[in-house]
Protein backbone atom coordinates (compact mmCIF):
# COMPACT_ATOMS: atom_id res chain seq x y z
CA UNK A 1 0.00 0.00 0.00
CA UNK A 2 1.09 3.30 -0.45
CA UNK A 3 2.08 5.94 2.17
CA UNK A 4 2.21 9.72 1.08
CA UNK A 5 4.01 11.86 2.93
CA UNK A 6 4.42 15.92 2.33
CA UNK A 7 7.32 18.23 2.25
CA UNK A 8 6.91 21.89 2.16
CA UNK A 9 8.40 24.82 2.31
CA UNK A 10 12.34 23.66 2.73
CA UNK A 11 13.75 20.50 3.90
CA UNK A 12 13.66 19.47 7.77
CA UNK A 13 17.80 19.42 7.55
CA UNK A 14 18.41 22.80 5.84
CA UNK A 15 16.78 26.17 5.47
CA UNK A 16 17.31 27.46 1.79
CA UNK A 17 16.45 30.11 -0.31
CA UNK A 18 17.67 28.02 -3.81
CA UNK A 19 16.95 24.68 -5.40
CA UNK A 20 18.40 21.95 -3.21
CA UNK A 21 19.20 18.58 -4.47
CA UNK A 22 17.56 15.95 -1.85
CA UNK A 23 18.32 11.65 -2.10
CA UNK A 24 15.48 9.71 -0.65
CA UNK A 25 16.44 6.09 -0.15
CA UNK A 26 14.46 2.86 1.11
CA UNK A 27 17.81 1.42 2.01
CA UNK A 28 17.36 -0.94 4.54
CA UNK A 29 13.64 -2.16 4.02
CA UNK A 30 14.90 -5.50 3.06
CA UNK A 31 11.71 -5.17 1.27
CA UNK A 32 10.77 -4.57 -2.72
CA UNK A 33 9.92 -0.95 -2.82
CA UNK A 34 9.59 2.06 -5.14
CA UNK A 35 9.65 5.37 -4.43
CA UNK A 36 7.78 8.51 -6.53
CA UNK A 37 8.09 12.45 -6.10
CA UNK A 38 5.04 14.53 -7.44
CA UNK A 39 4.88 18.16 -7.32
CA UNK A 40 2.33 20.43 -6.20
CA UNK A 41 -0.42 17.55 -4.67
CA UNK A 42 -0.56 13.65 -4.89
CA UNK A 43 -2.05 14.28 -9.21
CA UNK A 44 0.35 16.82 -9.85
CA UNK A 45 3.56 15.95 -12.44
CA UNK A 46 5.81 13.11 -10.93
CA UNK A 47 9.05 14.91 -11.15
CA UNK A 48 11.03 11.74 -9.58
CA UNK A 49 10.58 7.73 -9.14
CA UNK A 50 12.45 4.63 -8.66
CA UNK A 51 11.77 1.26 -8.24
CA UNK A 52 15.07 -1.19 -7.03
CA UNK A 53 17.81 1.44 -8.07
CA UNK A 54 20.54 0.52 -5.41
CA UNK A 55 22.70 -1.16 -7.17
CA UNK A 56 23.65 -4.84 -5.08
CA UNK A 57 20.63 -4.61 -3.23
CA UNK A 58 17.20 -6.01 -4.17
CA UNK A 59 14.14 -4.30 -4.18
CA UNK A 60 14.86 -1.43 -2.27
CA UNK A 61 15.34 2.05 -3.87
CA UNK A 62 16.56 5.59 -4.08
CA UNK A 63 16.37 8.92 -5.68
CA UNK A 64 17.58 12.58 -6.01
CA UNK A 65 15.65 15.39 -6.80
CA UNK A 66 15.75 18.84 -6.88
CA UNK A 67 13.13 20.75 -4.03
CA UNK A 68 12.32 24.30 -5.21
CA UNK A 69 11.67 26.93 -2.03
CA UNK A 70 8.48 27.09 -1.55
CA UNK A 71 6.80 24.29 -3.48
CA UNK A 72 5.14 21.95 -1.90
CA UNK A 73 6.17 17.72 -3.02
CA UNK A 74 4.33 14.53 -2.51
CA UNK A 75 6.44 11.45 -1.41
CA UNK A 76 5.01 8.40 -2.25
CA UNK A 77 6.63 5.36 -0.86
CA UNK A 78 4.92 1.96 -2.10
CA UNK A 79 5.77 -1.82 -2.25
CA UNK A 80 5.90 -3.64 -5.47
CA UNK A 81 3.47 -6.51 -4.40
CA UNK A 82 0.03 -4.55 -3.88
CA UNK A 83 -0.66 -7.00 -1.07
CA UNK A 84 2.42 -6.08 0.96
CA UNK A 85 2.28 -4.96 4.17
CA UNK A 86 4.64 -4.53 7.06
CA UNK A 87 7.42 -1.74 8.41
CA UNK A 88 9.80 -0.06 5.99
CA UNK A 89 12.68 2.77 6.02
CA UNK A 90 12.89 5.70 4.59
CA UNK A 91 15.38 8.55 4.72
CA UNK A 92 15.54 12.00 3.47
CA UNK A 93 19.12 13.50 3.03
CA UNK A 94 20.76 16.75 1.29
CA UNK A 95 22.92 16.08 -1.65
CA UNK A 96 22.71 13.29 -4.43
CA UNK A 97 22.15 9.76 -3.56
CA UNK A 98 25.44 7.78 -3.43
CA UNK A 99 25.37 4.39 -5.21
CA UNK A 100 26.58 1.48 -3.37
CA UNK A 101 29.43 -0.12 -4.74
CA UNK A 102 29.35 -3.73 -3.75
């Protein structure tokens, strides 16, 4: 099922005034997940997704975007299988995702 979750305004790490690149990983889920970024409200233009994009691990995922001041995002964090359910990870960091290299 999915979970939406909203960011606003700036980023809980940083205050900014400028675009700011932000990685959102599942990493550590152990569980088959994909990730989507939509701007404006949860029907507005996805402007990120991912689904199983660390390298060496499977099913989990992570991407990098770019958060505008002042615009609001919808995260979206879903499990392949529809019937899923169960606890997951997510984390929210400045900068560009970092691929594993395993």
């Amino acid at each position: 099922p999915d979970h939406v979750y909203v960011l606003h305004g700036v980023p809980p790490f940083v205050p900014f005034d400028e675009p700011a690149e932000v990685c959102v990983t599942t990493e550590g889920s152990r569980r088959d997940m994909a990730l989507h970024v939509r701007e404006g409200d949860c029907n507005g233009r996805e402007i990120a997704c991912d689904d199983d994009g660390i390298p060496g691990l499977h099913g989990e995922s992570q991407l990098t975007f770019v958060m505008e001041p002042e615009q609001t995002y919808y995260l979206i964090v879903d499990t392949f299988d529809d019937g899923a359910a169960g606890p997951y990870h997510f984390f929210i960091a400045p900068g560009v995702c970092v691929e594993d290299e395993e």
